[in-house]
Protein backbone atom coordinates (compact mmCIF):
# COMPACT_ATOMS: atom_id res chain seq x y z
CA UNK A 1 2.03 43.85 -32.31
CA UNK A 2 -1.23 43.16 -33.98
CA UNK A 3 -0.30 39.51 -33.87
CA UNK A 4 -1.08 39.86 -29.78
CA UNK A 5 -4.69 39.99 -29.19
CA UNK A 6 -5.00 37.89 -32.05
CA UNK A 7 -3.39 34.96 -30.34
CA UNK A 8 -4.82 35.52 -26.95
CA UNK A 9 -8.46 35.86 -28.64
CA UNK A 10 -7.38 32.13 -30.46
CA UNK A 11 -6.64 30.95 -27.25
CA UNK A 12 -9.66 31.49 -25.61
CA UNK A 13 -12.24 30.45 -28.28
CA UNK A 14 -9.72 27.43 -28.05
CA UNK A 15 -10.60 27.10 -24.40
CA UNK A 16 -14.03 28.08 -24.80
CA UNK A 17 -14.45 24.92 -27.28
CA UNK A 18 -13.12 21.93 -25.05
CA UNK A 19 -15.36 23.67 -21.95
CA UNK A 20 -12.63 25.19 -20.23
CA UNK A 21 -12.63 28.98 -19.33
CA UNK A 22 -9.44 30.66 -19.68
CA UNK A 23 -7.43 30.35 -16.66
CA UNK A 24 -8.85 26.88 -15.71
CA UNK A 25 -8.02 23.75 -16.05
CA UNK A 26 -9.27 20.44 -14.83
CA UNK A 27 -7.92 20.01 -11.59
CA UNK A 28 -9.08 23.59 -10.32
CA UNK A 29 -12.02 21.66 -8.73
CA UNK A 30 -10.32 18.86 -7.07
CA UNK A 31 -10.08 18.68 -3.48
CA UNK A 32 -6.54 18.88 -2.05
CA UNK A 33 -5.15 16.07 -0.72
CA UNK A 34 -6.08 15.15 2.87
CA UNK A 35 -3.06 15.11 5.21
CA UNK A 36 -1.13 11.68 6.26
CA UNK A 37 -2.15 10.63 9.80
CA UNK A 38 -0.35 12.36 12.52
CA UNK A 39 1.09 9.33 13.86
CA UNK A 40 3.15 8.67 11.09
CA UNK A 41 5.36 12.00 11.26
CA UNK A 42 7.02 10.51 14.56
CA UNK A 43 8.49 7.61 12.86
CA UNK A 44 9.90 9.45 10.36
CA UNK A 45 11.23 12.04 11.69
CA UNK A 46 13.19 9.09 13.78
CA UNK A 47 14.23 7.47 10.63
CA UNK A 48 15.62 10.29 9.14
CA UNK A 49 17.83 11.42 12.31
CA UNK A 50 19.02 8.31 12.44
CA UNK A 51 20.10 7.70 8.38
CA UNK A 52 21.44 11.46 8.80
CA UNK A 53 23.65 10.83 11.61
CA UNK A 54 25.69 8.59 9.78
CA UNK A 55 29.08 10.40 9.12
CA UNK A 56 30.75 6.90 8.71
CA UNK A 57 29.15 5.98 5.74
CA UNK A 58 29.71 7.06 2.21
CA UNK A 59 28.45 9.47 0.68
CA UNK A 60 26.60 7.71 -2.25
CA UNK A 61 25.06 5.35 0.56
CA UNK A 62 24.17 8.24 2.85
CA UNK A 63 22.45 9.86 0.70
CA UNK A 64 20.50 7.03 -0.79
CA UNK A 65 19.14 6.00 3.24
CA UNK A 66 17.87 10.03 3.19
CA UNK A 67 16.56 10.01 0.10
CA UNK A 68 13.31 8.25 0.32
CA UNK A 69 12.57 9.88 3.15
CA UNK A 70 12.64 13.81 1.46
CA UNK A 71 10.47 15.35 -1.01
CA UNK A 72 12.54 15.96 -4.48
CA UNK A 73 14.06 19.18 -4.03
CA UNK A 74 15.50 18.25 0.13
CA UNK A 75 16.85 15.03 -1.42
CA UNK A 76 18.60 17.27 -4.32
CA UNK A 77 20.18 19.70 -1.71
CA UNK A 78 21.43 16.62 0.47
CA UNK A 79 23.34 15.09 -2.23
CA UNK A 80 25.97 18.13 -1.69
CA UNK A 81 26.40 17.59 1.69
CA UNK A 82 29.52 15.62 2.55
CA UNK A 83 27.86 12.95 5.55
CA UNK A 84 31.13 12.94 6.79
CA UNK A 85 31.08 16.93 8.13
CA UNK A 86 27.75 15.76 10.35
CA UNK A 87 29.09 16.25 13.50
CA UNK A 88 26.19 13.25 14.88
CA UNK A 89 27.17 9.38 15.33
CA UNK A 90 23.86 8.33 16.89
CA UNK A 91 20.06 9.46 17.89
CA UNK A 92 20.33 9.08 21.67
CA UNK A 93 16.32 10.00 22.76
CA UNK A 94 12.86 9.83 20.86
CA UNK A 95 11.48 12.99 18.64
CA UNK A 96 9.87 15.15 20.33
CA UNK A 97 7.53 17.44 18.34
CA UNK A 98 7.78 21.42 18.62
CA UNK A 99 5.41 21.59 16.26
CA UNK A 100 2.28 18.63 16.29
CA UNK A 101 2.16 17.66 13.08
CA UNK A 102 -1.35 19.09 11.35
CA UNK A 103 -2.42 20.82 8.07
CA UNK A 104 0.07 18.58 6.46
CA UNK A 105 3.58 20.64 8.12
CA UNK A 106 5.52 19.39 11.53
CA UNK A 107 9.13 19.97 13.15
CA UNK A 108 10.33 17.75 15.50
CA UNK A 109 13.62 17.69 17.85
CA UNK A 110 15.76 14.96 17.76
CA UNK A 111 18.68 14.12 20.82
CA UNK A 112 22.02 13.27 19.07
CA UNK A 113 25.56 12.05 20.74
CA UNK A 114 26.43 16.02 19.71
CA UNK A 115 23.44 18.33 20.22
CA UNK A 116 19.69 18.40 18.51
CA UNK A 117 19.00 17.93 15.17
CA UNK A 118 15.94 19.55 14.33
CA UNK A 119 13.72 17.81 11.03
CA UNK A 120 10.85 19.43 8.96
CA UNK A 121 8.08 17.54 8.22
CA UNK A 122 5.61 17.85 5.30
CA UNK A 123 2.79 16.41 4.11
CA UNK A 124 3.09 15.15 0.27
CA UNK A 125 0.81 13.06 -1.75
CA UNK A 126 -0.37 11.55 2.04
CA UNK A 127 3.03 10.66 3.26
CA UNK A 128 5.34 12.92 5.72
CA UNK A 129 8.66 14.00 4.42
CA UNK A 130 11.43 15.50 5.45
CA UNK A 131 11.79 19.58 4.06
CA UNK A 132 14.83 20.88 5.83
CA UNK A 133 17.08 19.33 8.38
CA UNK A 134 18.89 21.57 11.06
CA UNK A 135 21.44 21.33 13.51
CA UNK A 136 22.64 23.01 17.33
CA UNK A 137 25.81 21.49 18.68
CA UNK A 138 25.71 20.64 22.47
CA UNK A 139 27.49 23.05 24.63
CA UNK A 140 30.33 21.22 26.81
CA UNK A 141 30.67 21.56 29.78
C-alpha cells in the first residue's frame, strides 16, 4: 500500500512541472460554447420529423437521413429502431415549439398523418440536434 501516496505525490510534482495544478487541465478556462441561433432549431426539428416519418424506406436509408441530424449517442439508439413500426407517413403542419429554444436545449411538436411527434433539441458544438424523439398517436374519432 506504500506504493499509493507515492504515485499520487509523482503525479502531482508531475503536474506541478508542466504548470498544471492537479485536477486541471487546459481547457478548465475556456469559455463554453455559445449556443446556435434560435432560428435554426425550427428547421431542424422539421427535417427530422420529416426523415423520421418515413416507415417506407429501409432501414439502412432511414437511418442514414436521421443520422446527421442527432448527436452520437440519439443516432446510435435509432439504428435499432425498425422505421417500418413508425406509425407516421407524413409531417402535415409546421413545429411548433413547447419549449423556445435557449441555453442551447428546445422541444418542439410536430403534426403527423397519425398524432404528434415530439423532437428534442440540443445545442452541440453551435449546431441544434436532435436528443430524443417521442411519439402520441391521434385519438379517432
Amino acid at each position: 500500500m506504500s506504493d499509493h501516496p507515492a504515485t499520487v505525490a509523482s503525479a502531482t510534482t508531475a503536474a506541478s512541472a508542466v504548470g498544471e495544478q492537479p485536477g486541471h487541465d487546459d481547457h478548465d478556462h475556456a469559455e463554453p460554447p455559445a449556443p446556435p441561433p434560435a432560428a435554426q432549431a425550427t428547421p431542424v426539428a422539421a427535417h427530422f420529423a420529416a426523415a423520421w416519418a418515413r416507415p417506407d424506406l429501409p432501414a439502412t436509408v432511414w437511418w442514414q437521413g436521421l443520422a446527421s441530424l442527432c448527436d452520437a449517442g440519439f443516432a446510435a439508439l435509432l439504428r435499432t429502431v425498425d422505421p417500418a413500426r413508425v406509425p407516421a407517413t407524413r409531417v402535415t403542419g409546421p413545429p411548433v415549439a413547447t419549449q423556445a429554444p435557449a441555453d442551447g436545449a428546445a422541444t418542439f411538436e410536430v403534426p403527423t398523418d397519425a398524432g404528434t411527434v415530439t423532437v428534442t433539441l440540443a445545442g452541440v458544438d453551435g449546431r441544434w440536434v436532435a436528443t430524443g424523439v417521442d411519439f402520441v398517436r391521434a385519438v379517432s374519432q
